[in-house]
C-alpha atoms as a PDB file:
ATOM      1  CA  UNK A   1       6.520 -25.050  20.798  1.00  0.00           C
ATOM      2  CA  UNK A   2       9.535 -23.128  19.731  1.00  0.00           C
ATOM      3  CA  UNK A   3       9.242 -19.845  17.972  1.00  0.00           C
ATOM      4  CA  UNK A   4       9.365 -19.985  13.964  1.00  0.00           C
ATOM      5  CA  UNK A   5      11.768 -19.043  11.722  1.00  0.00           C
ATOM      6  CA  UNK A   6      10.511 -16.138   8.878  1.00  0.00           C
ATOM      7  CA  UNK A   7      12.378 -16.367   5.755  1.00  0.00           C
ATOM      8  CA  UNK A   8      11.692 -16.108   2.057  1.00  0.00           C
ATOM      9  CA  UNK A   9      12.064 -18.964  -0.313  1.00  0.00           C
ATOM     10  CA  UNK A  10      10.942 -19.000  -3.881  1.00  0.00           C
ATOM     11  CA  UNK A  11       8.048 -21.233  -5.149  1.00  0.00           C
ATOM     12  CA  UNK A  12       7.293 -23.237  -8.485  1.00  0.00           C
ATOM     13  CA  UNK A  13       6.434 -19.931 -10.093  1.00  0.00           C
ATOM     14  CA  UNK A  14       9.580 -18.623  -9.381  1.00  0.00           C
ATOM     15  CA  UNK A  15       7.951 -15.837  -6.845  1.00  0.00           C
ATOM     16  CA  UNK A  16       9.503 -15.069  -3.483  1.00  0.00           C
ATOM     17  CA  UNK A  17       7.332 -15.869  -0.755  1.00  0.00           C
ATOM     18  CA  UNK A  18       7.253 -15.736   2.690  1.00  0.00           C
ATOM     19  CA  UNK A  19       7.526 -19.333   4.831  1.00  0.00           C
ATOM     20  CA  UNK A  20       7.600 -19.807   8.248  1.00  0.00           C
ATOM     21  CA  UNK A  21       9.411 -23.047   9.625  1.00  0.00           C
ATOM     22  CA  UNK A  22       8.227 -24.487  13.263  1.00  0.00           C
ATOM     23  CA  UNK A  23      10.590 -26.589  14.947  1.00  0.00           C
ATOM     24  CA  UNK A  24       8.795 -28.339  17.896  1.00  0.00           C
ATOM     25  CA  UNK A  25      11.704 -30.189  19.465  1.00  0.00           C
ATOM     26  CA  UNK A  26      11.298 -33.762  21.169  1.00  0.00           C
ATOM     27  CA  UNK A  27       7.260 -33.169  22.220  1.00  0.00           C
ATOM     28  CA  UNK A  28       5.716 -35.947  23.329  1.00  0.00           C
ATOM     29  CA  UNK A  29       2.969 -37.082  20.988  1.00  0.00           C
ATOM     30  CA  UNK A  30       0.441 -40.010  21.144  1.00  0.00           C
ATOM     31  CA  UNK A  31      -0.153 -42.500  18.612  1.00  0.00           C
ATOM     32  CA  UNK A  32      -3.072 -40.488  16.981  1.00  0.00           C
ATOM     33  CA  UNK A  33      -0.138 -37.411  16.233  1.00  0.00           C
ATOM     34  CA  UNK A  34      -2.062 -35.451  19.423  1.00  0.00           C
ATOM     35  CA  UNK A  35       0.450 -33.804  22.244  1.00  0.00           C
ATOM     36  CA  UNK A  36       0.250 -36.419  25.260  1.00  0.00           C
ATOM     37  CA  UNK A  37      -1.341 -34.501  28.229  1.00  0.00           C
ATOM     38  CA  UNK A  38      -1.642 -37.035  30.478  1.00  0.00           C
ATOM     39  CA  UNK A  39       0.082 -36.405  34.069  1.00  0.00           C
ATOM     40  CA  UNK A  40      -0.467 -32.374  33.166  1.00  0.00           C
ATOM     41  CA  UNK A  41      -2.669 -30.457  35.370  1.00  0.00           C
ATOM     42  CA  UNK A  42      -5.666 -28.327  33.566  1.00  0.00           C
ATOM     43  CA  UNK A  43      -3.962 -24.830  35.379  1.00  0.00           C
ATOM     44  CA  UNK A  44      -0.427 -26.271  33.354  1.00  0.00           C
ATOM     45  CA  UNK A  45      -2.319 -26.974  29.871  1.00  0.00           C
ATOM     46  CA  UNK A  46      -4.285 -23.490  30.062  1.00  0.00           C
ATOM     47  CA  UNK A  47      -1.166 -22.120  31.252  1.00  0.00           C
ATOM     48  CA  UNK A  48       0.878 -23.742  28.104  1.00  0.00           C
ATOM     49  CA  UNK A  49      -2.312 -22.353  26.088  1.00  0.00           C
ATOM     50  CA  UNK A  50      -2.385 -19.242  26.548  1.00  0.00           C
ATOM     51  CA  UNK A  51       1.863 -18.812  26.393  1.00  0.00           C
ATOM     52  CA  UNK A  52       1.213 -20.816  23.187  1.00  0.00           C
ATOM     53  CA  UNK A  53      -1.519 -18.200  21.953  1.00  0.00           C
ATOM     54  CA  UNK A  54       0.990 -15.338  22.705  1.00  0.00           C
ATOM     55  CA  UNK A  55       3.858 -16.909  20.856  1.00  0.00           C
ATOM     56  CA  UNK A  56       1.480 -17.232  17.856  1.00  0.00           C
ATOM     57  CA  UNK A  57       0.730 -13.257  18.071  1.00  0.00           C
ATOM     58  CA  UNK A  58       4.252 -12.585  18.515  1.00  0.00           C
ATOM     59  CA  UNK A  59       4.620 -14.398  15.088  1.00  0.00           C
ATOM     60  CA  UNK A  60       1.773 -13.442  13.336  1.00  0.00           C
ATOM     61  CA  UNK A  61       3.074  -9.867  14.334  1.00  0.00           C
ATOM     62  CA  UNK A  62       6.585 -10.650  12.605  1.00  0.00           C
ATOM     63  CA  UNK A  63       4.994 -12.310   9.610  1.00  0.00           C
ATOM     64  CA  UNK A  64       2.404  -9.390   8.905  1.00  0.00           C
ATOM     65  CA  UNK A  65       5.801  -6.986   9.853  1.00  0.00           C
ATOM     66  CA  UNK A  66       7.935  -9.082   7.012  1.00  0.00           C
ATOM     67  CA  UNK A  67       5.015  -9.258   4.888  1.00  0.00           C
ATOM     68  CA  UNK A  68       5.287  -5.771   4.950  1.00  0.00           C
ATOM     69  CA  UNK A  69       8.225  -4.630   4.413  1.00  0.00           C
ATOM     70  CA  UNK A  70       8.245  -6.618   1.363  1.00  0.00           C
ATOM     71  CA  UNK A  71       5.658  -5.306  -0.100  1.00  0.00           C
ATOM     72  CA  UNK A  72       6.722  -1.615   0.978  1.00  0.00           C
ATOM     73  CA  UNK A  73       9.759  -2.689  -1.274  1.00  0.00           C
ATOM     74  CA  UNK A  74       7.922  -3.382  -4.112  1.00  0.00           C
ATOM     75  CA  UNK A  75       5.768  -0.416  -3.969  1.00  0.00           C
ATOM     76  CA  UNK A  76       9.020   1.723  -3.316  1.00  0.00           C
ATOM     77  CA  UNK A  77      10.626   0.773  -6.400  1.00  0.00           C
ATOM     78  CA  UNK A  78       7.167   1.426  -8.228  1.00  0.00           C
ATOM     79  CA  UNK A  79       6.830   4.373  -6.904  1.00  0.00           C
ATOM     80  CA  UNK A  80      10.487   5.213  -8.445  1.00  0.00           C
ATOM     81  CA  UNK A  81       9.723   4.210 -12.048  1.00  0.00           C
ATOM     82  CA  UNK A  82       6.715   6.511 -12.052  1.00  0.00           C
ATOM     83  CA  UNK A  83       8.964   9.376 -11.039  1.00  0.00           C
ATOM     84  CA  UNK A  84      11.881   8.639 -13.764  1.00  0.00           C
ATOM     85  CA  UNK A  85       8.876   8.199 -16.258  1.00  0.00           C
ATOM     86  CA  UNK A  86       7.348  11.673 -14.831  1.00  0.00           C
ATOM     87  CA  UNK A  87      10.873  13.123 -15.166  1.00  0.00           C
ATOM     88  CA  UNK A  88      10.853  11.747 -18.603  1.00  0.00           C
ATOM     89  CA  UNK A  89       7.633  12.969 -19.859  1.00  0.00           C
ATOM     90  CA  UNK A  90       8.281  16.405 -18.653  1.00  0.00           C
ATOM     91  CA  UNK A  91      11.482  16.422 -20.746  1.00  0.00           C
ATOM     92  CA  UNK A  92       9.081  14.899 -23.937  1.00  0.00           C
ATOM     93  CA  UNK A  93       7.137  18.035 -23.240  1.00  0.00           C
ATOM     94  CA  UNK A  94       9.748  20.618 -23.218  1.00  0.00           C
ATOM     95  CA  UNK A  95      11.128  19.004 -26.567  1.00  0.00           C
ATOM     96  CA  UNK A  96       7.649  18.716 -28.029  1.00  0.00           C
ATOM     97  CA  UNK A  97       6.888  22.689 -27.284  1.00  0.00           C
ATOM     98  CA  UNK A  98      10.470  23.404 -28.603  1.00  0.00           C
ATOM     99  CA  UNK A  99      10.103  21.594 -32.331  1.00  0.00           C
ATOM    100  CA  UNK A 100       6.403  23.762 -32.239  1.00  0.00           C
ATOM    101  CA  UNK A 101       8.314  26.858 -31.102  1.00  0.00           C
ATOM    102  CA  UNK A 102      10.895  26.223 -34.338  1.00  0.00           C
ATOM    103  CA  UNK A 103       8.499  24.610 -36.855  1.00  0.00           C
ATOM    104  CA  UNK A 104       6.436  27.586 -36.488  1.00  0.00           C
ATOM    105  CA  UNK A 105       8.879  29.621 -36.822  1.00  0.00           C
ATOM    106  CA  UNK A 106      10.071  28.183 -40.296  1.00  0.00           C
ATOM    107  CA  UNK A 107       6.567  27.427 -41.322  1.00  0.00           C
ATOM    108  CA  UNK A 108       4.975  30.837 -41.231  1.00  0.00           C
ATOM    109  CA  UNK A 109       8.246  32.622 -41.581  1.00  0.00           C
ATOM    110  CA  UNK A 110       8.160  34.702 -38.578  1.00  0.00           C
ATOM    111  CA  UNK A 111      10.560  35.120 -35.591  1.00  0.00           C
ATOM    112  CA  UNK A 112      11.551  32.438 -32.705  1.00  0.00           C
ATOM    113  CA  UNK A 113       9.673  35.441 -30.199  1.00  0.00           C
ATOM    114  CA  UNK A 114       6.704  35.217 -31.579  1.00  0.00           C
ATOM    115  CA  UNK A 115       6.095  30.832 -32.216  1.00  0.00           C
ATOM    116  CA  UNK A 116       7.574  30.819 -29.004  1.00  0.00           C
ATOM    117  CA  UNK A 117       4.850  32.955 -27.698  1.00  0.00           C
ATOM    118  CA  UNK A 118       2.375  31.050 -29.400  1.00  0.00           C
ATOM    119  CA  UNK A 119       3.763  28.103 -27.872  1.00  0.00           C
ATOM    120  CA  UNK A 120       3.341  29.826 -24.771  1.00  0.00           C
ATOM    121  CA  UNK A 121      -0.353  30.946 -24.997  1.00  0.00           C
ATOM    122  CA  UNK A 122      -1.290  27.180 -25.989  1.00  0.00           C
ATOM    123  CA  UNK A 123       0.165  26.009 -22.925  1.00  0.00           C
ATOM    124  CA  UNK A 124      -1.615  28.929 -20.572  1.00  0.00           C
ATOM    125  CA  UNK A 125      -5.040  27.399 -22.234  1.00  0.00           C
ATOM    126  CA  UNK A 126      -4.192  24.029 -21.072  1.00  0.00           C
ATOM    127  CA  UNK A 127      -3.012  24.881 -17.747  1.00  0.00           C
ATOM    128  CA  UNK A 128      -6.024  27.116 -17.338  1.00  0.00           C
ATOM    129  CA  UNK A 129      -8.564  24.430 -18.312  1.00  0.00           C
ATOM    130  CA  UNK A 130      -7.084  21.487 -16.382  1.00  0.00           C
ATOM    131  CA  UNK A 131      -6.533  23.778 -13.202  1.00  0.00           C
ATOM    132  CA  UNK A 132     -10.404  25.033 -13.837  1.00  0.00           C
ATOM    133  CA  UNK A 133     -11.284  21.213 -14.024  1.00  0.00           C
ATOM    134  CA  UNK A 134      -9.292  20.501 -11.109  1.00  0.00           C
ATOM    135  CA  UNK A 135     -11.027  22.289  -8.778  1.00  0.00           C
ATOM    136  CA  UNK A 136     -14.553  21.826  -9.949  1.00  0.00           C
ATOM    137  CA  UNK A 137     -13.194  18.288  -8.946  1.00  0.00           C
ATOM    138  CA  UNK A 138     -11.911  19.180  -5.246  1.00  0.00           C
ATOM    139  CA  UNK A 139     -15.171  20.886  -4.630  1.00  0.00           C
ATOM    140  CA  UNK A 140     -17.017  17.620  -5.138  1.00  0.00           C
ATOM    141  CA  UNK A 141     -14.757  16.608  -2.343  1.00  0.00           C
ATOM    142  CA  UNK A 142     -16.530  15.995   0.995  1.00  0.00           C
ATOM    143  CA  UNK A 143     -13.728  15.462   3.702  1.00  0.00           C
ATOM    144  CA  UNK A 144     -16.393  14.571   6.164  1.00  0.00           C
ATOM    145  CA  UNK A 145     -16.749  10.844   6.502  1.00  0.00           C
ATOM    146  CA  UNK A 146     -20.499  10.416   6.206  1.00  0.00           C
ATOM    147  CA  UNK A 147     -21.137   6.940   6.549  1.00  0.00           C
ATOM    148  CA  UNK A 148     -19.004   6.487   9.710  1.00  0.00           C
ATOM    149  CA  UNK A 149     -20.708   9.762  11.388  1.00  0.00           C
ATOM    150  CA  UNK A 150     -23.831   8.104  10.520  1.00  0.00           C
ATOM    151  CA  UNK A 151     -22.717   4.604  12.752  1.00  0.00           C
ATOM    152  CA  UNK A 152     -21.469   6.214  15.345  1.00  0.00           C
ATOM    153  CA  UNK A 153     -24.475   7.498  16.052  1.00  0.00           C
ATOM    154  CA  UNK A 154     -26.360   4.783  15.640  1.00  0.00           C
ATOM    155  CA  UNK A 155     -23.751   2.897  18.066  1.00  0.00           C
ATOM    156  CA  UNK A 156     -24.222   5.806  20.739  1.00  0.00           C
ATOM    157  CA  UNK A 157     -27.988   5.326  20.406  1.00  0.00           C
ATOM    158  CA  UNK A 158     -27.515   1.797  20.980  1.00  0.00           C
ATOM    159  CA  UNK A 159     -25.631   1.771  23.678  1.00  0.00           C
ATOM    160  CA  UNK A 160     -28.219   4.509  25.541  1.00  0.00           C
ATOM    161  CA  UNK A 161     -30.920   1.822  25.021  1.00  0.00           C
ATOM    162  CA  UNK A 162     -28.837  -0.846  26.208  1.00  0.00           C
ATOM    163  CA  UNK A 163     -27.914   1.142  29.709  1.00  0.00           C
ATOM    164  CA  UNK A 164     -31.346   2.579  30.293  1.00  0.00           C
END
């Protein structure tokens, strides 16, 4: 068996998926479509087996590599759009807190200091109460994994029992 070919090809739904192409040469098959192994010692087949059984590894290993770096792609470019849409909210906000910083200046009839002050105190509130929330949050945070301490030593009991 030869090793496979990885490539991409596009399906019926138009999505690119990955394909893997074997090309097994001129192999000697019986009627019933089943290698012929007659003449072959069992040290050759096992032999033949186990090469076989590391070719597939190597390729699973390239497959799950190419699988990969497709989807690493796709989360890549993700990942972009949520920073250009961060980027543009940020800019919404400063635009937002600007028309609030004028309108309340020509609304109340007062100066561009003070509704830009105003503007200013509403945003220290917000950043105080989702900072405040924020770390009530982290504190709920236990970095200790609890259920995987709690196997281990279950497996370390286990295996005391076992050797004793």
């Amino acid at each position: 068996m030869s090793d496979p070919t990885i490539g991409s090809g596009s399906s019926a739904l138009g999505d690119d998926r990955l394909s893997v192409q074997h090309d097994y040469g001129d192999a000697d098959y019986t009627d019933a479509g089943r290698p012929n192994v007659e003449g072959r010692s069992v040290g050759e087949l096992i032999g033949e087996v186990a090469s076989d059984l590391s070719k597939l590894m190597r390729q699973e290993l390239e497959l799950a590599k190419a699988e990969m770096k497709v989807e690493a792609s796709k989360a890549g470019k993700g990942a972009g759009m949520l920073a250009g849409a961060g980027v543009a909210g940020h800019l919404l906000l400063i635009f937002i807190s600007l028309a609030l910083m004028f309108g309340l200046s020509a609304l109340f009839d007062m100066g561009l200091g003070w509704s830009a002050l105003i503007v200013a105190v509403l945003w220290g509130i917000v950043a105080a109460v989702l900072a405040a929330s924020g770390r009530k949050k982290l504190r709920e945070v236990n970095p200790k994994p609890e259920r995987t301490v709690e196997t281990l030593k279950e497996d370390v009991q286990w295996a005391k029992t076992q050797s004793s």
